[in-house]
C-alpha atoms as a PDB file:
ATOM      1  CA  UNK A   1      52.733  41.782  37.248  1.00  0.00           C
ATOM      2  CA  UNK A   2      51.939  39.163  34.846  1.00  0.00           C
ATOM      3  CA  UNK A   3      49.376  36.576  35.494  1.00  0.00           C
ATOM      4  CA  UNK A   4      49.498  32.728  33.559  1.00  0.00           C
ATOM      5  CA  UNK A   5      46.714  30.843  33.568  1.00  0.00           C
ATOM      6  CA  UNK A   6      47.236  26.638  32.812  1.00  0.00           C
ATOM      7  CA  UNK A   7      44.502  24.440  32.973  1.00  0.00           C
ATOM      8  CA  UNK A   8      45.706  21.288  34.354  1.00  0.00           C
ATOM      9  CA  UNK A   9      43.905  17.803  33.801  1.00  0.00           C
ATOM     10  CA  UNK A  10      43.367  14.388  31.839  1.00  0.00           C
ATOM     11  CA  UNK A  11      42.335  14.811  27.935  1.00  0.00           C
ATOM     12  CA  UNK A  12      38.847  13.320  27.897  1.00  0.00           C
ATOM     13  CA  UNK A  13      38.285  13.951  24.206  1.00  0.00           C
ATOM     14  CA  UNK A  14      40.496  14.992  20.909  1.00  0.00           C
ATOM     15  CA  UNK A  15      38.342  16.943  18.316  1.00  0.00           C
ATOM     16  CA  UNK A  16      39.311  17.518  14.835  1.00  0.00           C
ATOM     17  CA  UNK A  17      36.940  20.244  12.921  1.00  0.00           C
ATOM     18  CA  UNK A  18      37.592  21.392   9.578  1.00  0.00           C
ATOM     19  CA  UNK A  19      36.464  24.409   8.038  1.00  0.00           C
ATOM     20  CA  UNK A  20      37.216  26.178   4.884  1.00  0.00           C
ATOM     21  CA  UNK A  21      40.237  23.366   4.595  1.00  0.00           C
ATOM     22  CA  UNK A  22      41.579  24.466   7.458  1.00  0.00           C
ATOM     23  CA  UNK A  23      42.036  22.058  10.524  1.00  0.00           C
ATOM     24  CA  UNK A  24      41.219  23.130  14.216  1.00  0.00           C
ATOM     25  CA  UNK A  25      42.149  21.016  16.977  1.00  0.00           C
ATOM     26  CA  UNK A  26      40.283  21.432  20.454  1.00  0.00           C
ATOM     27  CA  UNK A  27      40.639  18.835  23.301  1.00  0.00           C
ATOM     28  CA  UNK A  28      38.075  18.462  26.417  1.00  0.00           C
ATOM     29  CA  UNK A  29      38.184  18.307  29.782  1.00  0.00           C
ATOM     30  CA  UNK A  30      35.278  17.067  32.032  1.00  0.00           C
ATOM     31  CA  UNK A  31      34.976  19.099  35.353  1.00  0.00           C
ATOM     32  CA  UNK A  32      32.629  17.836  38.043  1.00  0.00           C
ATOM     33  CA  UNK A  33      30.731  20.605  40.480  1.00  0.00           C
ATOM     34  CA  UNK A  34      28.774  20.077  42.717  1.00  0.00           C
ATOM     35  CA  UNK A  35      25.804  22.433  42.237  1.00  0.00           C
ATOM     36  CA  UNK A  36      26.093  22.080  38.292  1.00  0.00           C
ATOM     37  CA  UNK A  37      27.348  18.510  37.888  1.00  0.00           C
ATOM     38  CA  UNK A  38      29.598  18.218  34.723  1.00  0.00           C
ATOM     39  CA  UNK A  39      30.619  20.998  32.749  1.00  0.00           C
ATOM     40  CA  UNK A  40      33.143  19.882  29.576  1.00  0.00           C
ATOM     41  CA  UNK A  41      35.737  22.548  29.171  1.00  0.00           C
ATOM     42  CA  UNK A  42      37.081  22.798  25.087  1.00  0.00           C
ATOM     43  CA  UNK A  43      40.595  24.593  24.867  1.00  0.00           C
ATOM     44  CA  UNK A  44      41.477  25.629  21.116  1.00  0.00           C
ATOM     45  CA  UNK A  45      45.123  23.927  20.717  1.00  0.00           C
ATOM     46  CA  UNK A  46      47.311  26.935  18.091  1.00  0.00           C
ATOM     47  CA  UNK A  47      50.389  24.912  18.718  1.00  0.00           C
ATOM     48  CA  UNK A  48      50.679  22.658  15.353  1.00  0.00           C
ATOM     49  CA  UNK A  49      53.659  20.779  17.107  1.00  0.00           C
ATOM     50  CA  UNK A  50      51.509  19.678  20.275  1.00  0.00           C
ATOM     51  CA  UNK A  51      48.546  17.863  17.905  1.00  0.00           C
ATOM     52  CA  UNK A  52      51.015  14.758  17.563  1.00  0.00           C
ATOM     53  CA  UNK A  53      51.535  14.767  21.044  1.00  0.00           C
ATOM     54  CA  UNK A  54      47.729  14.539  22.128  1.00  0.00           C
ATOM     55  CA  UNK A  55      46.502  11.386  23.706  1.00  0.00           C
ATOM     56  CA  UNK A  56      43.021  10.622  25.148  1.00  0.00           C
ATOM     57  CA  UNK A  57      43.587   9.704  28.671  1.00  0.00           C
ATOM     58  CA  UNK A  58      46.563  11.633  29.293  1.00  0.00           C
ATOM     59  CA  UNK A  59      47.787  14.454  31.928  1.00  0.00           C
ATOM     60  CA  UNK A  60      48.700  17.459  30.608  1.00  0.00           C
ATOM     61  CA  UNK A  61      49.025  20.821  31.572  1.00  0.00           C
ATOM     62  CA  UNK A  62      48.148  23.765  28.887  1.00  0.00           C
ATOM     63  CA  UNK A  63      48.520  27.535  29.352  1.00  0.00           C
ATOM     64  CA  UNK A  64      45.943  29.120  27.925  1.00  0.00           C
ATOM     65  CA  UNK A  65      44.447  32.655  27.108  1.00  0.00           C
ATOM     66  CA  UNK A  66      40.973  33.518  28.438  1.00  0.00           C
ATOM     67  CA  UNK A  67      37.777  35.465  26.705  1.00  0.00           C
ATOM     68  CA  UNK A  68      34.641  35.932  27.662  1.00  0.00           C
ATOM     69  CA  UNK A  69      31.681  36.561  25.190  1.00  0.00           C
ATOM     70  CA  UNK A  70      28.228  36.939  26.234  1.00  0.00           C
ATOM     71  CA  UNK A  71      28.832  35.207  29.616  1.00  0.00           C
ATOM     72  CA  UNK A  72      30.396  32.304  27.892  1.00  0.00           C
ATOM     73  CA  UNK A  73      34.342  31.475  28.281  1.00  0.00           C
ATOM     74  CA  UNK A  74      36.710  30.365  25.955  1.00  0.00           C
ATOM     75  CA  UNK A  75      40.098  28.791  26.238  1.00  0.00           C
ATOM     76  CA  UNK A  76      42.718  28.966  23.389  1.00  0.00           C
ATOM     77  CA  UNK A  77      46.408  27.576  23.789  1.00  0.00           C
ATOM     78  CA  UNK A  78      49.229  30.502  23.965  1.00  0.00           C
ATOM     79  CA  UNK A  79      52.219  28.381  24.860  1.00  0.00           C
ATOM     80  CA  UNK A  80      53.622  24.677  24.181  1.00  0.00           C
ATOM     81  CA  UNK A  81      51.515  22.099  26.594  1.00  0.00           C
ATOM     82  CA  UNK A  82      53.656  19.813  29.171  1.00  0.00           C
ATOM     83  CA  UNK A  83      52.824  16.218  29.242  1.00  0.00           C
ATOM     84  CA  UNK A  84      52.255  15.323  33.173  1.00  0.00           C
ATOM     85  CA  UNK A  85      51.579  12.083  32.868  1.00  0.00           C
ATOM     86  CA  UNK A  86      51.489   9.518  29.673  1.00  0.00           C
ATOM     87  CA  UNK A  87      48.527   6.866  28.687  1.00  0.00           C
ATOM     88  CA  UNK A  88      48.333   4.271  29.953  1.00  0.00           C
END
């Protein structure tokens, strides 16, 4: 049994880091609970051919891989995103 994991929403932010000339792209998602109130969730985009297709606003769906490290969790791209829905 193989279990996928996507993480479905609308791109609140497009970041752009560089380090040691090499360009990482992470986008954000803003999650509202009710308990914690909002928690922004950063998924590491490794497809090079999705960065041209990322739009602030937009709803997209990304599978993603999972780790945890010291009780935090991180979110990294393992397969091409699908656009749900363009901007507007």
């Amino acid at each position: 049994m193989q279990t996928n994991l996507t993480i479905n929403g609308n791109i609140m932010a497009i970041v752009e880091k560089d380090y040691n000339n090499e360009k990482t792209v992470y986008v954000q998602f803003l999650k509202e609970d009710v308990k914690k109130g909002f928690e922004v969730i950063k998924v590491k985009m490794t497809v090079q051919s999705d960065y041209t297709k990322l739009q602030q606003n937009q709803v997209v769906s990304i599978p993603v891989n999972l780790a945890s490290v010291n009780g935090n969790i991180y979110f990294s791209q393992n397969a091409e995103l699908k656009v749900l829905r363009e901007q507007k």
